[in-house]
N, C-alpha and C. Protein backbone atom coordinates (compact mmCIF):
# COMPACT_ATOMS: atom_id res chain seq x y z
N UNK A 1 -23.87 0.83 -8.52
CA UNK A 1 -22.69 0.40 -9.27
C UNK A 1 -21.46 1.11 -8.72
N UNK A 2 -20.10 0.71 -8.40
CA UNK A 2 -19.22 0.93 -8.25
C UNK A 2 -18.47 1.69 -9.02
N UNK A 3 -17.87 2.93 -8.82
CA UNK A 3 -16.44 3.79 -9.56
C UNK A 3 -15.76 3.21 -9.64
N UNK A 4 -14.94 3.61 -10.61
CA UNK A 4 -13.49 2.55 -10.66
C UNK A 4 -12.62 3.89 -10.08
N UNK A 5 -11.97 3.03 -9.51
CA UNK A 5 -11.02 3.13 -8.07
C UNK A 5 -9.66 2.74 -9.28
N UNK A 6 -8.39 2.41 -8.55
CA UNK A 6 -7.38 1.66 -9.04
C UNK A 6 -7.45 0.27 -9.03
N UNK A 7 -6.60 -0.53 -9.63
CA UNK A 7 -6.99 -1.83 -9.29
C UNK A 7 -6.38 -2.30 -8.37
N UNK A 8 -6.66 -3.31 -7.55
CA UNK A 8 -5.39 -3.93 -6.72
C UNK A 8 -3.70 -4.17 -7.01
N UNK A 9 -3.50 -4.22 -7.90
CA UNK A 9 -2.46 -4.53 -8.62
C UNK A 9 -1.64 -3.14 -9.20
N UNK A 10 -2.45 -1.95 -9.80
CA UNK A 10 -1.89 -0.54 -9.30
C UNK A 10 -1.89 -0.24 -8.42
N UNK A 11 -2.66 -0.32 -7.67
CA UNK A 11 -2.29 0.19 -6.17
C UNK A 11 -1.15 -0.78 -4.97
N UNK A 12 -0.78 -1.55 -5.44
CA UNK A 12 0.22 -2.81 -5.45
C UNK A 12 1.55 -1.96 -5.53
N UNK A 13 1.41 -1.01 -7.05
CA UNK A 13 2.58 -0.95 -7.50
C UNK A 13 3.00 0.35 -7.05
N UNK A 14 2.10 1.58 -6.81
CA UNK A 14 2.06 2.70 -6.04
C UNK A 14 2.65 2.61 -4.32
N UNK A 15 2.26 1.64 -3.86
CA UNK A 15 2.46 0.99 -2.29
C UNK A 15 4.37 0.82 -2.75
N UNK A 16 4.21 -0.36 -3.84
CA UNK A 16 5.46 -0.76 -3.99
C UNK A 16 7.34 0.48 -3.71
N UNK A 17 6.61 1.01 -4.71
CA UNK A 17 7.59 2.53 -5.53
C UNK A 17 7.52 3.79 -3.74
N UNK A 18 6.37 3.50 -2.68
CA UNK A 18 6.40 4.79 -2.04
C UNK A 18 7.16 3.34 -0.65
N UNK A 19 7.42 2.46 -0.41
CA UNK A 19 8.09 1.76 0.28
C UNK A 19 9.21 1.59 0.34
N UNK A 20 9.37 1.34 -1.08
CA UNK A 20 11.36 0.77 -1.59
C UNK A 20 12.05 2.43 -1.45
N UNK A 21 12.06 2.66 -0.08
CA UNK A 21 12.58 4.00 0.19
C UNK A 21 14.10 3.91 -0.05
N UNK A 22 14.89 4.56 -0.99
CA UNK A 22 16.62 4.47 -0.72
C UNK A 22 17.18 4.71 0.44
N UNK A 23 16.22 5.87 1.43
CA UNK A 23 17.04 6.17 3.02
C UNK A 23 17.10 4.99 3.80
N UNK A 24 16.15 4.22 3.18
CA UNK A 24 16.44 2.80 4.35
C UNK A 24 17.43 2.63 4.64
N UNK A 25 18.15 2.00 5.33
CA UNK A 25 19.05 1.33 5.93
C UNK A 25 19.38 -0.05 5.78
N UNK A 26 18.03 -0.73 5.42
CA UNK A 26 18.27 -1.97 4.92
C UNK A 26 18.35 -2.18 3.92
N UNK A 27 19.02 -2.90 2.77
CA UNK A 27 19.07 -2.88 1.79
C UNK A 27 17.89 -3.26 0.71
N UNK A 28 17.72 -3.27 -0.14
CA UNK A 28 16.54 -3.38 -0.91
C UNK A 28 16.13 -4.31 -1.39
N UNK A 29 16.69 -5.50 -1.50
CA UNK A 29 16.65 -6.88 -1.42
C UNK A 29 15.83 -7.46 -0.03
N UNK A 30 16.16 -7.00 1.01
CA UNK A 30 15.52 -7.21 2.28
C UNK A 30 14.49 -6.64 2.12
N UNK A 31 13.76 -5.32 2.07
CA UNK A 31 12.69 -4.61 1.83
C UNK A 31 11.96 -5.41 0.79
N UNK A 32 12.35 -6.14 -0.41
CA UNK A 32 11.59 -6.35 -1.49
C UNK A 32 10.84 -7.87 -0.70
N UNK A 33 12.14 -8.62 -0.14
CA UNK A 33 11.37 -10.06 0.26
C UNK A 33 10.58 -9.58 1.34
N UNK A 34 10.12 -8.37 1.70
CA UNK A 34 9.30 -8.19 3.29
C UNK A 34 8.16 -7.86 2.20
N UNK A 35 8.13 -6.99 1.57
CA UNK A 35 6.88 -6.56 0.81
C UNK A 35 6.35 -7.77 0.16
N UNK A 36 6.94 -8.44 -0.67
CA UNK A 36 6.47 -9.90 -1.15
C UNK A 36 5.88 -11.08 -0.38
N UNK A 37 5.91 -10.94 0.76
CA UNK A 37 5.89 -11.86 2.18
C UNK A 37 4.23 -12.12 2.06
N UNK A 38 3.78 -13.50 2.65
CA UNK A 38 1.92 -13.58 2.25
C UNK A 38 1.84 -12.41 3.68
N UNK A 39 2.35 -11.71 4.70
CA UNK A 39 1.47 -10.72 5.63
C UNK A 39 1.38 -9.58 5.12
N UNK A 40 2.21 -9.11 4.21
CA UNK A 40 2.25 -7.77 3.70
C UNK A 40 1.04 -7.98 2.74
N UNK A 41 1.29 -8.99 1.65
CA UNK A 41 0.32 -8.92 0.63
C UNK A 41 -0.73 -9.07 0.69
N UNK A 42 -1.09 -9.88 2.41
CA UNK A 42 -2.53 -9.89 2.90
C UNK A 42 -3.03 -8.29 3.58
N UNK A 43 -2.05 -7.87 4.31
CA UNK A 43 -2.09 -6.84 4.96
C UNK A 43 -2.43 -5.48 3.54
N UNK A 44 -1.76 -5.37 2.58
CA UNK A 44 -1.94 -4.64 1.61
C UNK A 44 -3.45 -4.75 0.70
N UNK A 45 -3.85 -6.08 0.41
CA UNK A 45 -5.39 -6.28 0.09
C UNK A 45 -6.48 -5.66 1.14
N UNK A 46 -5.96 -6.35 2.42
CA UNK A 46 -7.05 -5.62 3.54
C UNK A 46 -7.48 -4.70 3.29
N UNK A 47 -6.06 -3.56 3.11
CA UNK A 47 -5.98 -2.09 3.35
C UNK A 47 -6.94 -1.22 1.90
N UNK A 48 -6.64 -2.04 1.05
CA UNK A 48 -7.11 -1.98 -0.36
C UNK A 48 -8.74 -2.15 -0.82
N UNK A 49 -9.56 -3.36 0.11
CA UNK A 49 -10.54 -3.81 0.06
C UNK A 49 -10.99 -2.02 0.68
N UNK A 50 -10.87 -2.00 2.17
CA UNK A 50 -11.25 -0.60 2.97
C UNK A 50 -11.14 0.34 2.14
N UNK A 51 -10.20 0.77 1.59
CA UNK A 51 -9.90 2.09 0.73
C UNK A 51 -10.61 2.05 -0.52
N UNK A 52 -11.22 1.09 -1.28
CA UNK A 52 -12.07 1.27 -2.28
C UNK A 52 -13.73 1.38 -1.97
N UNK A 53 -14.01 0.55 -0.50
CA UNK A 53 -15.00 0.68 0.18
C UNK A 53 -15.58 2.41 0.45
N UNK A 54 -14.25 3.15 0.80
CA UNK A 54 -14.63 4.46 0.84
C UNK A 54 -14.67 5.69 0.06
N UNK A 55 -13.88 4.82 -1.53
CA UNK A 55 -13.76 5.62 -2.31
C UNK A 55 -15.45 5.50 -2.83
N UNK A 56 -15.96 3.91 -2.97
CA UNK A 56 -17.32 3.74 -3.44
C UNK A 56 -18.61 4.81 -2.68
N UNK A 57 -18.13 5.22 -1.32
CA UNK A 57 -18.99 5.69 -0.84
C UNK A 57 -18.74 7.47 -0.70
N UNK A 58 -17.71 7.48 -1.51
CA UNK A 58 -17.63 9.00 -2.00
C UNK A 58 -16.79 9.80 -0.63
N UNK A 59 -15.89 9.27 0.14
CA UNK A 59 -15.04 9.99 1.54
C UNK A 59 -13.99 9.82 0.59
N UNK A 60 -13.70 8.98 -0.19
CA UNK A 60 -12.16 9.32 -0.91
C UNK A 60 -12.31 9.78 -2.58
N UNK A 61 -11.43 10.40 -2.83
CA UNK A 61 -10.96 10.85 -4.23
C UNK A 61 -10.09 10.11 -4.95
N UNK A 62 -9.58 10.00 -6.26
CA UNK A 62 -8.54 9.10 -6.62
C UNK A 62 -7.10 9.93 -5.91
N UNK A 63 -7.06 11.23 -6.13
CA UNK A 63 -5.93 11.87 -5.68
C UNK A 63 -5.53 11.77 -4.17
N UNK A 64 -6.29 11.73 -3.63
CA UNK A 64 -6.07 10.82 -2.31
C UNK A 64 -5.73 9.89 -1.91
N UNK A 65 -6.35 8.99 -2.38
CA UNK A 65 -5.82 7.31 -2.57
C UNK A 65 -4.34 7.59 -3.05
N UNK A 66 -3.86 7.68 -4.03
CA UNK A 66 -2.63 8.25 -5.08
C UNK A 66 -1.68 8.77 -4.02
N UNK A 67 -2.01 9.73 -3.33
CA UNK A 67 -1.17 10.84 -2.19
C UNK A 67 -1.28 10.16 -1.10
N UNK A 68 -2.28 10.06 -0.41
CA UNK A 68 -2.55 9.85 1.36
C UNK A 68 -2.50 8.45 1.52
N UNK A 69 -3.42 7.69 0.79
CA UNK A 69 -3.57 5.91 1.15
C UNK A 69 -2.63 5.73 0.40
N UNK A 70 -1.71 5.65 0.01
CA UNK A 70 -0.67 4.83 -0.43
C UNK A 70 0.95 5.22 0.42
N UNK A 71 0.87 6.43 0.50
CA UNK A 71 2.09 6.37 1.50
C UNK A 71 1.53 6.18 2.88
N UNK A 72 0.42 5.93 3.35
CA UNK A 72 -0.18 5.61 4.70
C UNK A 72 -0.31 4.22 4.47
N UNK A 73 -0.65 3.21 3.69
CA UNK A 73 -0.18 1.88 3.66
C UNK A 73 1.19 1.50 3.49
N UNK A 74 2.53 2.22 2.52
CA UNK A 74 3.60 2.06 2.91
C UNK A 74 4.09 2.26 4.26
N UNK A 75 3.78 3.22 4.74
CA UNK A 75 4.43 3.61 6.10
C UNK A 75 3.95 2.53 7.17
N UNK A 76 2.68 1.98 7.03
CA UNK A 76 2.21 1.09 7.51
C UNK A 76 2.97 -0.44 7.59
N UNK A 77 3.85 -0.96 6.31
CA UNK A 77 4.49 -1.47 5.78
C UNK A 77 5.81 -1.91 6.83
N UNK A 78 6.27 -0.46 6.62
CA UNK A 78 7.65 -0.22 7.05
C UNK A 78 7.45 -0.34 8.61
N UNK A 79 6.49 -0.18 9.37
CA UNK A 79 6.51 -0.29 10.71
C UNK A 79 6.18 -1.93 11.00
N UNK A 80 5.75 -2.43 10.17
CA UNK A 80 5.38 -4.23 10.18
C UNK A 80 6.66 -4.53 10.21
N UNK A 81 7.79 -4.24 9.19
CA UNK A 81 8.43 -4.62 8.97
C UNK A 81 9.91 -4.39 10.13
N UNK A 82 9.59 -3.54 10.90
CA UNK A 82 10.42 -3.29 12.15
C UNK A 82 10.39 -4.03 12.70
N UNK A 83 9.11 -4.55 13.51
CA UNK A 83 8.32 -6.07 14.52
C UNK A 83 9.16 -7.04 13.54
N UNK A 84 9.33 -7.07 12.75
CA UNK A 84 10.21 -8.95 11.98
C UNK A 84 11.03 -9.42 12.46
């Protein structure tokens, strides 16, 4: 049986809040329609499916996921979003 992990949809919103950086440069309107985009939101499930895969198998913690996988899928984000 599976731990509960976050759900897709918190961890949605954690990704969300560590992306919508104010130092950007681009404004936040631009950042919001890149995060909303079907590659991000596919790209963000991917990342999400993997990261609960390893929380199930006991290599991740929730505080990790929380800290490390979520600003490592934002940052992930923000470099997709350079290539646009």
């Amino acid at each position: 049986m599976n731990k509960i992990c976050l759900t897709l949809e918190e961890f949605k919103e954690l990704v969300k809040k560590e992306y919508l950086d104010p130092k950007w440069v681009v404004p936040e309107e631009e950042q919001l329609k890149y995060f909303d985009s079907e590659e991000s939101q596919e790209t963000i499930e991917r990342e999400y499916q993997d990261i609960v895969e390893d929380f199930n198998d006991g290599q991740f913690d929730l505080d990790f996921i929380k800290e490390g996988e979520v600003a490592r899928v934002a940052n992930l984000l923000y470099l997709m979003f350079e290539w646009v």
